[in-house]
Protein backbone atom coordinates (compact mmCIF):
# COMPACT_ATOMS: atom_id res chain seq x y z
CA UNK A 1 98.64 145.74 91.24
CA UNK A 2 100.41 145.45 94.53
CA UNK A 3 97.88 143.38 96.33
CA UNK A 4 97.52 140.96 93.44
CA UNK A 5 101.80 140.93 93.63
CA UNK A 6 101.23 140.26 97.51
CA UNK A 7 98.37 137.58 96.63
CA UNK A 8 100.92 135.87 94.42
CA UNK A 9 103.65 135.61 96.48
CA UNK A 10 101.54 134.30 99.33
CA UNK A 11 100.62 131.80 96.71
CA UNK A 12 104.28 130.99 96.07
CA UNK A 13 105.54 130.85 99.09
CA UNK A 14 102.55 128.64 100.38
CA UNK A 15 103.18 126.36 97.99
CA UNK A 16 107.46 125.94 98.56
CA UNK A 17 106.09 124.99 102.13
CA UNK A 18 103.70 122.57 100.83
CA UNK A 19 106.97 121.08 98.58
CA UNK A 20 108.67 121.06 101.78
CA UNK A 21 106.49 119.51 103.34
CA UNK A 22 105.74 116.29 100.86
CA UNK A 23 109.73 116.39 100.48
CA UNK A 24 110.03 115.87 103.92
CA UNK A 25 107.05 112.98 104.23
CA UNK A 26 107.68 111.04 101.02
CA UNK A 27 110.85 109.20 102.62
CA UNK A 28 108.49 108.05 105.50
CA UNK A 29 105.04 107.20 102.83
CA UNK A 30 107.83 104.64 101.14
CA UNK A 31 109.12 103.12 104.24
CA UNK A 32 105.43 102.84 105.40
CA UNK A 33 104.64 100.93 101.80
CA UNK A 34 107.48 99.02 102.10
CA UNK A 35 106.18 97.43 105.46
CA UNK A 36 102.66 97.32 104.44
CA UNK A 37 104.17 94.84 101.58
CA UNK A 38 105.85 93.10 103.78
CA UNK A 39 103.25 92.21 106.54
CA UNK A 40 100.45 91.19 103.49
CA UNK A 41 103.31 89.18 102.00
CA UNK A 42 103.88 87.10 105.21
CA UNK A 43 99.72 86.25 105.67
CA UNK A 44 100.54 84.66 101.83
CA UNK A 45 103.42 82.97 102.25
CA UNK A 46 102.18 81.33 105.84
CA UNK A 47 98.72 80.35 103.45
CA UNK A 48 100.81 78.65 101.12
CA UNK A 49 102.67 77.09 103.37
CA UNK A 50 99.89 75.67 104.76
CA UNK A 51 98.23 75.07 101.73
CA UNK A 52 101.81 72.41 100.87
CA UNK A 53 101.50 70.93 104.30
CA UNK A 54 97.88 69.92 103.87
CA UNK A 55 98.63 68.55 100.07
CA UNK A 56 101.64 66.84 100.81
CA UNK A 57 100.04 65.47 103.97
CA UNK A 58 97.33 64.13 101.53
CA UNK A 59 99.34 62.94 99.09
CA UNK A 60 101.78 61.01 101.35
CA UNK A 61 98.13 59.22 103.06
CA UNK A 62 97.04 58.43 99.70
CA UNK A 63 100.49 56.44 98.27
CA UNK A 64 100.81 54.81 101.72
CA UNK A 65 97.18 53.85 101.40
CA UNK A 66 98.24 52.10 97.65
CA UNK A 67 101.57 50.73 98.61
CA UNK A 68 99.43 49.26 101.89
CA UNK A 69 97.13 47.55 99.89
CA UNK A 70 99.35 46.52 97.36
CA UNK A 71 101.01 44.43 99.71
């Protein structure tokens, strides 16, 4: 009975230090997310950017094409 009351409480106190640990890592896993986000967010938004420049360019060519022609 004692060792498997030692064995337990080797378990337990393994695991608060585990708890302890995550508690103390979580705050930095979230910050780490939150930039992650941030960095993929800014190749999308430059893309789509872009993506209006090139349409707009396009679409201003075309009209001044038609309003060329027209007169």
């Amino acid at each position: 009975m004692p060792e498997e009351k030692e064995l337990m409480q080797d378990i337990l106190t393994k695991l608060i230090r585990i708890e302890t640990l995550l508690d103390s890592v979580k705050p930095q896993l979230d910050d780490h997310e939150a930039r992650i986000r941030e960095l993929e967010g800014k190749s999308g938004k430059r893309w789509d950017s872009l993506s209006l420049t090139v349409i707009s360019t396009l679409i201003a060519g075309i009209v001044g094409l038609a309003i060329g022609r027209l007169f």
